[in-house]
C-alpha atoms as a PDB file:
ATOM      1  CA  UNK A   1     101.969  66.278 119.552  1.00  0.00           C
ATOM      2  CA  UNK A   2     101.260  69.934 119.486  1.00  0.00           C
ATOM      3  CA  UNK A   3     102.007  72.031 116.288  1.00  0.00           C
ATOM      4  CA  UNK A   4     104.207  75.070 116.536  1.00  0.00           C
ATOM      5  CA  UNK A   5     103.526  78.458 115.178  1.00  0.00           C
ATOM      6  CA  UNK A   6     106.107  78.695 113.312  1.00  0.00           C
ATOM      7  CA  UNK A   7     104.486  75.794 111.527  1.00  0.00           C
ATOM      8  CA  UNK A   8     100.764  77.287 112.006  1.00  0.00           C
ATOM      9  CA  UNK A   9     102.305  80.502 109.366  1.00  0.00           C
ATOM     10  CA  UNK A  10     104.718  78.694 107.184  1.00  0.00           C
ATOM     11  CA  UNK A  11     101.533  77.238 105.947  1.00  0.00           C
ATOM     12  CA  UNK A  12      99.203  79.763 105.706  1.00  0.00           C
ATOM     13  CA  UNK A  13     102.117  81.794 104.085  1.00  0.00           C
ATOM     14  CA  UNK A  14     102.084  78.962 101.676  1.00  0.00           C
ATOM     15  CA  UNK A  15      98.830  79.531 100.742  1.00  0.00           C
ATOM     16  CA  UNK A  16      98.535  83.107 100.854  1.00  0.00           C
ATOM     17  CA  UNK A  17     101.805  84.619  99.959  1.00  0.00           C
ATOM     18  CA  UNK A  18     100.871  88.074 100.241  1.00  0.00           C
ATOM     19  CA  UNK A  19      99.491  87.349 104.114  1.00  0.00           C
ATOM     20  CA  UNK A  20     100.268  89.092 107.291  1.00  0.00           C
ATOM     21  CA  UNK A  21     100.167  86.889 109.844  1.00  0.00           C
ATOM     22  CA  UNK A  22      99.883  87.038 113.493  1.00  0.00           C
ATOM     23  CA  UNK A  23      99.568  83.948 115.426  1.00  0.00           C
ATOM     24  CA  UNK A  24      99.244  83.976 119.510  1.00  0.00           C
ATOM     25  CA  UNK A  25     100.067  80.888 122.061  1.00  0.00           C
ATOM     26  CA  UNK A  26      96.481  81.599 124.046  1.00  0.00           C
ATOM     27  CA  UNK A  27      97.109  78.969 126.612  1.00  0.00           C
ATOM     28  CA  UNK A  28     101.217  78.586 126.629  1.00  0.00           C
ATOM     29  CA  UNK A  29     100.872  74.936 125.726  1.00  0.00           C
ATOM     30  CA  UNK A  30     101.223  74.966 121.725  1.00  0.00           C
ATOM     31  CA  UNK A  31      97.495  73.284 121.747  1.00  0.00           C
ATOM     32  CA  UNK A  32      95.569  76.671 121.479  1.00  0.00           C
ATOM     33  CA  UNK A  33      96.045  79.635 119.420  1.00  0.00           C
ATOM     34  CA  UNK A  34      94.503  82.665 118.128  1.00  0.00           C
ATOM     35  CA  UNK A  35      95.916  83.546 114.502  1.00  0.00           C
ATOM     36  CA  UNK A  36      94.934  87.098 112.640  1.00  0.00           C
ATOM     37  CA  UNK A  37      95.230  86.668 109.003  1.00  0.00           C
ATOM     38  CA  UNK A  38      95.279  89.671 106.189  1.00  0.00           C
ATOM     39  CA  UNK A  39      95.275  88.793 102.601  1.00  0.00           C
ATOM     40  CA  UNK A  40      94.490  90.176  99.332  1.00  0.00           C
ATOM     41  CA  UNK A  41      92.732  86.852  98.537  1.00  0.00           C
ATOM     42  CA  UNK A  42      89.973  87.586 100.652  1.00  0.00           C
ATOM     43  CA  UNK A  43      88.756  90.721  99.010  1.00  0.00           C
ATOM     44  CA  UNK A  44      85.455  90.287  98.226  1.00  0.00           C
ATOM     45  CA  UNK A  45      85.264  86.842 100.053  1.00  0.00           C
ATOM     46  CA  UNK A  46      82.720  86.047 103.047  1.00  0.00           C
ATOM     47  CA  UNK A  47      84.266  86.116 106.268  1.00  0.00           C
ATOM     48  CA  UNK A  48      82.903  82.272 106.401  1.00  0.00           C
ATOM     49  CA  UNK A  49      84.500  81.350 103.071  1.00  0.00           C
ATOM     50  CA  UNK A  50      87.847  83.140 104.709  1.00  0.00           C
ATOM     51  CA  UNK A  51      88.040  80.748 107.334  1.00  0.00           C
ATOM     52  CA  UNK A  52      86.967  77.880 105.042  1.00  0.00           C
ATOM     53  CA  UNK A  53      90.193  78.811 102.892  1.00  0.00           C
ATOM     54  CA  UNK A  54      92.318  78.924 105.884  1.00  0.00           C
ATOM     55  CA  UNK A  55      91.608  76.063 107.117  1.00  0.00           C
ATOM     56  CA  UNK A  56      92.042  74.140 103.870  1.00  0.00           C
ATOM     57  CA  UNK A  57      95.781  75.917 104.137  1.00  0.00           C
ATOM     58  CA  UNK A  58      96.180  74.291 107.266  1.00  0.00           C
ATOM     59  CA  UNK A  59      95.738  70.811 105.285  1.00  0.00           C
ATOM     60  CA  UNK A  60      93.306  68.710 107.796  1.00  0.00           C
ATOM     61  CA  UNK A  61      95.468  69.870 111.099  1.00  0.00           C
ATOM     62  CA  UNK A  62      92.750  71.161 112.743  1.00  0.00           C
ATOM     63  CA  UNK A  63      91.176  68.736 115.291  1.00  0.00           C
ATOM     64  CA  UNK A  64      94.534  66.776 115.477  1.00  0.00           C
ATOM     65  CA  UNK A  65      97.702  68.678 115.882  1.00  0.00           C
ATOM     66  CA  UNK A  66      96.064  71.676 116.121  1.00  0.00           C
ATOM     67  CA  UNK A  67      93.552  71.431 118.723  1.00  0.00           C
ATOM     68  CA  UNK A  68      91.674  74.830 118.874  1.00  0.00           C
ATOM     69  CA  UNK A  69      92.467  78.087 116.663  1.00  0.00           C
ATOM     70  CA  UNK A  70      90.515  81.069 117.076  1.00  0.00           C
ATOM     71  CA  UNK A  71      90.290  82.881 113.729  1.00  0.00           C
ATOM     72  CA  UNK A  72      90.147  86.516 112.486  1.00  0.00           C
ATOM     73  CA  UNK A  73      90.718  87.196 108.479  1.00  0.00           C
ATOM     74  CA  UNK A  74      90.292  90.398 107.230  1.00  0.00           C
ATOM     75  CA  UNK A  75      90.893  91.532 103.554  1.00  0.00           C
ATOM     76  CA  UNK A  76      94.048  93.876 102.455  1.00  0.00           C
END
């Protein structure tokens, strides 16, 4: 079963309360999506290690209900 957006920010906002968060349907099927995420937290932080802590927000999703999310973090 696909995983909504709405679902794909409620927990990164969990994680990162202070995030702006964009997320984009690429392929209109709730399978692929391309999420910009801003955050205070990663000031300082490699752009690796950025990703690493988003996808530790997203709780081991990846690769099951969320099939393919293309990632861009940038510090606030």
């Amino acid at each position: 079963m696909p995983m909504p957006a709405p679902a794909i920010e409620a927990m990164i906002k969990t994680a990162f309360p202070d995030a702006v968060v964009e997320i984009i349907d690429l392929a209109g099927d709730g399978d692929h999506y391309a999420a910009t995420v801003s955050s205070a937290s990663f000031q300082g932080v490699s752009r690796v290690k950025q990703h690493q802590m988003v996808y530790a927000a997203l709780k081991g999703k990846m690769g099951g209900e969320l099939h393919a999310l293309q990632l861009n973090t940038h510090a606030l």
